[in-house]
Protein backbone atom coordinates (compact mmCIF):
# COMPACT_ATOMS: atom_id res chain seq x y z
CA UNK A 1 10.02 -6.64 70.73
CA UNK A 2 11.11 -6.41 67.25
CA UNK A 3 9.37 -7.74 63.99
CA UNK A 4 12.81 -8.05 62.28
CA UNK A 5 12.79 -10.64 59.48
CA UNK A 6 14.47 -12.89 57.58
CA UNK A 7 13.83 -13.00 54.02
CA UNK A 8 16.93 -14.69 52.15
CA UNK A 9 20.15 -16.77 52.63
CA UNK A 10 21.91 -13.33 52.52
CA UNK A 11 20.14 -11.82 55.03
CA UNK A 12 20.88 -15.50 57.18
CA UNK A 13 24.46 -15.33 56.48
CA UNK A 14 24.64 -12.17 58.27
CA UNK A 15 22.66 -12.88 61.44
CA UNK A 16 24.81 -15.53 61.24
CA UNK A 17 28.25 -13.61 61.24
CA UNK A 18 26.81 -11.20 63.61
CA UNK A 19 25.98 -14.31 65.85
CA UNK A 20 29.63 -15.37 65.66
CA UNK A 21 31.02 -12.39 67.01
CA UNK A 22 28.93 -12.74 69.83
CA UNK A 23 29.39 -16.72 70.41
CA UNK A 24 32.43 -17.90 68.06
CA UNK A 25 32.34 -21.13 68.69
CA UNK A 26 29.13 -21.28 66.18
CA UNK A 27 32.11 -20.41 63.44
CA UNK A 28 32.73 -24.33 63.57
CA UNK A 29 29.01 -25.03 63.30
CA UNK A 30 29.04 -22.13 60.18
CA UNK A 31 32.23 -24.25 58.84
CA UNK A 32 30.92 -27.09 58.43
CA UNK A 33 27.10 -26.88 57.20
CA UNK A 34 27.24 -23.17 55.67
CA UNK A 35 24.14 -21.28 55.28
CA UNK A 36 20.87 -23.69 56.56
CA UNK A 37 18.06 -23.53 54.45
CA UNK A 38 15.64 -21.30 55.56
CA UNK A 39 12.97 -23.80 55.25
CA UNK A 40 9.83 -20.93 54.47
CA UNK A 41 6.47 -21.53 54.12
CA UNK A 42 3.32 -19.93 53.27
CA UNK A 43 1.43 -19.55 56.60
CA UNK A 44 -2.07 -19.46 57.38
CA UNK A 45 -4.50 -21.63 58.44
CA UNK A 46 -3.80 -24.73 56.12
CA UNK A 47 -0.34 -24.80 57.89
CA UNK A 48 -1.33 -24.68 61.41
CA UNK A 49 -3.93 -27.46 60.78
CA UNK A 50 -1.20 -29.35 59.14
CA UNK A 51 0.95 -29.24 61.83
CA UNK A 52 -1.68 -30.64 64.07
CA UNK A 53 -2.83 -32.87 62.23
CA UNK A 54 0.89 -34.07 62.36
CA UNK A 55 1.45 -33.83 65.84
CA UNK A 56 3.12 -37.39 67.57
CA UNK A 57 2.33 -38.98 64.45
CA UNK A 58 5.16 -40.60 62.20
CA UNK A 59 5.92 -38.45 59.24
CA UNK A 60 4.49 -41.17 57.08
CA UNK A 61 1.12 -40.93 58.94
CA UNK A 62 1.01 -37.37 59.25
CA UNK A 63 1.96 -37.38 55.06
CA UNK A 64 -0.72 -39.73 54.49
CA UNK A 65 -3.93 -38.03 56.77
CA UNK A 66 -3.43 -34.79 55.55
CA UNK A 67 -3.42 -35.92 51.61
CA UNK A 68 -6.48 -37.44 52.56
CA UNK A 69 -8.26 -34.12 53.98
CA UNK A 70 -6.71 -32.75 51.16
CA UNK A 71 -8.28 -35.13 48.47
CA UNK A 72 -11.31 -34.55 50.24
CA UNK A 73 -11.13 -30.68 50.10
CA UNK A 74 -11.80 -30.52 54.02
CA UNK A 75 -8.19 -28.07 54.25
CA UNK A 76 -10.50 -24.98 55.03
CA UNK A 77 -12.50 -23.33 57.91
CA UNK A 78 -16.02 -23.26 55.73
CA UNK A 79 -15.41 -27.09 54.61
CA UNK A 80 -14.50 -28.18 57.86
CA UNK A 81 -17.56 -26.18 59.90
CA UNK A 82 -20.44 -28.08 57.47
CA UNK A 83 -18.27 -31.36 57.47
CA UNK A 84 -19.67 -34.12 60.55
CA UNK A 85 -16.95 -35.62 63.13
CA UNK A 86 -17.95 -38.65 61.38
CA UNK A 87 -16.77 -37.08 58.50
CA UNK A 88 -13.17 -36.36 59.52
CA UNK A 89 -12.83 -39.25 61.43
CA UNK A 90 -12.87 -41.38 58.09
CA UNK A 91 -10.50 -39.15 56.12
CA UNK A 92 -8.15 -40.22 59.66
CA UNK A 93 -8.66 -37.48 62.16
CA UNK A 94 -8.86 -38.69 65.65
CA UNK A 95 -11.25 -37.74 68.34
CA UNK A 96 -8.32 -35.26 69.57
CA UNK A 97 -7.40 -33.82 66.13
CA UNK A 98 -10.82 -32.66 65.38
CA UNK A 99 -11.33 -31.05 68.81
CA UNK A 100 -8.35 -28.98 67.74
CA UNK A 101 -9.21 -28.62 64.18
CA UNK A 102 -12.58 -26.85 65.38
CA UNK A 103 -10.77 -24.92 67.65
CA UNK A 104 -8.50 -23.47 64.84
CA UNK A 105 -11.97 -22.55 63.16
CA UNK A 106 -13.60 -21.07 65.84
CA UNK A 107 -10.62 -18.72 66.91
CA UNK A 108 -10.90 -17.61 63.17
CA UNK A 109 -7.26 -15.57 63.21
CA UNK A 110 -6.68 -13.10 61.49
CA UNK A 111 -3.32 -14.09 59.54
CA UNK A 112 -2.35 -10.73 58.03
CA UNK A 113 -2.04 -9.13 61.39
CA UNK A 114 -0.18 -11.82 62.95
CA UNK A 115 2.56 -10.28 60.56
CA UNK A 116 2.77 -7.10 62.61
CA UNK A 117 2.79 -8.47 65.36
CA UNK A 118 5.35 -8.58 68.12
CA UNK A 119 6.44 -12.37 68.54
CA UNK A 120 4.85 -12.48 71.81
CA UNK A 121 1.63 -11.39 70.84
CA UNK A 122 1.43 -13.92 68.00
CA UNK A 123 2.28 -16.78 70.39
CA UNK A 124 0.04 -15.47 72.71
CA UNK A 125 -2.67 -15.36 69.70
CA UNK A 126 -1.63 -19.22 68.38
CA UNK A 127 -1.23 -21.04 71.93
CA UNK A 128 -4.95 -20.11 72.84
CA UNK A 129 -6.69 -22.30 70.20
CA UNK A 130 -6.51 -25.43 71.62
CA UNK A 131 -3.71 -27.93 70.18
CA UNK A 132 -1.31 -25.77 69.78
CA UNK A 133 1.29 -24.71 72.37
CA UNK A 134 4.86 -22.61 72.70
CA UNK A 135 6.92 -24.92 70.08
CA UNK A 136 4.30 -25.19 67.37
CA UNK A 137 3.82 -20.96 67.68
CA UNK A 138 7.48 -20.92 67.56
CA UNK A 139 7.98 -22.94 64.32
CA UNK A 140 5.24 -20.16 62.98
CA UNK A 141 7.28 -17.32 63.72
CA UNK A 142 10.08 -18.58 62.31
CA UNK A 143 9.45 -20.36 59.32
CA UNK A 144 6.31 -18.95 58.20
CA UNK A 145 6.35 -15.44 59.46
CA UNK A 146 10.16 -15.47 59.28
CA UNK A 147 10.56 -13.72 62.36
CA UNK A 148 14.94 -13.27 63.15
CA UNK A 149 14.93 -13.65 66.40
CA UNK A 150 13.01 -17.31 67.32
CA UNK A 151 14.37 -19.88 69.41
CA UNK A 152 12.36 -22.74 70.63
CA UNK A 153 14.17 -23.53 74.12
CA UNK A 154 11.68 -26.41 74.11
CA UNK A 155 13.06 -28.03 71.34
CA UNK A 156 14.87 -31.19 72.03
CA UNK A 157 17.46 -31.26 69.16
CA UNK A 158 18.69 -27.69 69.97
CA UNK A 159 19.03 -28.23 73.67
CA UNK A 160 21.22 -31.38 72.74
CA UNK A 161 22.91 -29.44 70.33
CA UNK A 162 23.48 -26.51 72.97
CA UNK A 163 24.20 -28.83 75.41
CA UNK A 164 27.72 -30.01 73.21
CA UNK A 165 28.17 -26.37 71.45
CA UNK A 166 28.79 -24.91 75.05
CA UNK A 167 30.50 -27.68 76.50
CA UNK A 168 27.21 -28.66 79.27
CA UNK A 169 27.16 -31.42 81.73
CA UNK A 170 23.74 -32.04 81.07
CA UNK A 171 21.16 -30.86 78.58
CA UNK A 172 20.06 -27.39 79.51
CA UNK A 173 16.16 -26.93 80.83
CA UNK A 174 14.00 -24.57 79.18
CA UNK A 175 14.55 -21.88 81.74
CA UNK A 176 18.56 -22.51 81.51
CA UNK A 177 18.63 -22.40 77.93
CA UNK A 178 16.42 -18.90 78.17
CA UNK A 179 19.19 -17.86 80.14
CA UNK A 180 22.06 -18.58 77.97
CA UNK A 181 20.78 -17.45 74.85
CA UNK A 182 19.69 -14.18 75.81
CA UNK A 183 23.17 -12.30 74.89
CA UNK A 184 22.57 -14.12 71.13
CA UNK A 185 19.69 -11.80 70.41
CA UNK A 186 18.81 -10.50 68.22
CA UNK A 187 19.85 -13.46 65.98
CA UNK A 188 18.22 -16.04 67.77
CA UNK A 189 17.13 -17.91 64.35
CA UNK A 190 20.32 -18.11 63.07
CA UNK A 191 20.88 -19.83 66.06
CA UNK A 192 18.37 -21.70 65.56
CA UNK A 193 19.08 -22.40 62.54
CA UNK A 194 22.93 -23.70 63.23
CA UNK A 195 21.87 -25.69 65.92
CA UNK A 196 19.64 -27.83 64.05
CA UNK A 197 22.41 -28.69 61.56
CA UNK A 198 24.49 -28.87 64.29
CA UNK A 199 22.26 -31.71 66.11
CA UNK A 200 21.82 -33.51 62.34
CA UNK A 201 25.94 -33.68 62.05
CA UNK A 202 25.96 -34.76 65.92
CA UNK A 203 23.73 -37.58 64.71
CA UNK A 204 25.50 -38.48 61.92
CA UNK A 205 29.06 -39.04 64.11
CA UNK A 206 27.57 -41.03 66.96
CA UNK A 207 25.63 -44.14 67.05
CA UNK A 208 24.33 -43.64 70.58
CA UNK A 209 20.78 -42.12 70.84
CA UNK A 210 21.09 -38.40 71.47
């Protein structure tokens, strides 16, 4: 499986022409949002425990906890190993959230090889601490290790967006959407990509919950 990457809106734009000529009805998609922002971050272990930390909490919430870990310098596997549940539980972590914190500690990953790695093996590597399954490895390929060819078929907005893009019935499952995506590779975060913007603009027209 490739390692291809992703490394500026020129290099998006064309994935994203390349993508057209194998799907053109994402030209319309292309029309009207241009080139999405690539949304990269730095990676590593600070952004996986953020993004549990976050999990099925409000944005607020999530916002709020981890400035409060961060305040109290408890963002890193040493700090985190000497600190007491008791500890964490006051700066806001639940009962949950520290079970998967200390997981993320005691898997101790090794970051700068996940870059080499194929995508597979990196969501294979991320989905066995646990707390952290298919969609939040997923969002680590692509916007962290900015991996081209990531597609999260779990992903509610892009199966609604799919769903209208390719004229559906019904919203695709998982398995469906694996199916019907597999002649878009090896641009799959373009996709990706489009689709989110496509789902935003979807919102935007209609006042019925997508």
């Amino acid at each position: 499986m490739s390692t291809q990457i992703i490394e500026s809106p020129q290099e998006l734009e064309e994935h994203i022409i390349k993508l057209i000529a194998i799907e053109p009805r994402f030209a319309l998609v292309y029309e009207q949002v241009g080139v999405p922002s690539l949304r990269h971050n730095a990676g590593g272990f600070k952004q996986l425990m953020r993004a549990m930390v976050g999990q099925q909490l409000s944005v607020a919430a999530a916002a709020s906890i981890w400035q409060r870990l961060v305040d109290a310098d408890l963002t890193n596997p040493q700090a985190i190993t000497e600190a007491t549940d008791k500890t964490l539980r006051t700066q806001g972590l639940s009962k949950q959230k520290i079970r998967y914190t200390r997981s993320l500690v005691d898997h101790d990953i090794d970051f700068v090889a996940l870059e080499t790695m194929t995508n597979e093996d990196v969501t294979k590597t991320l989905t066995a601490v646990t707390g952290i399954g298919r969609w939040t490895a997923e969002m680590y390929l692509l916007f962290s290790l900015k991996r081209a060819d990531v597609l999260a078929v779990d992903d509610l907005a892009i199966k609604v967006a799919a769903m209208q893009l390719l004229d559906l019935t019904e919203r695709p499952t998982p398995k469906q959407l694996k199916i019907l995506i597999e002649v878009w590779s090896p641009h799959l975060s373009a996709a990706s990509l489009l689709l989110w913007a496509h789902y935003g603009l979807l919102r935007k027209k209609t006042a019925v919950p997508l």
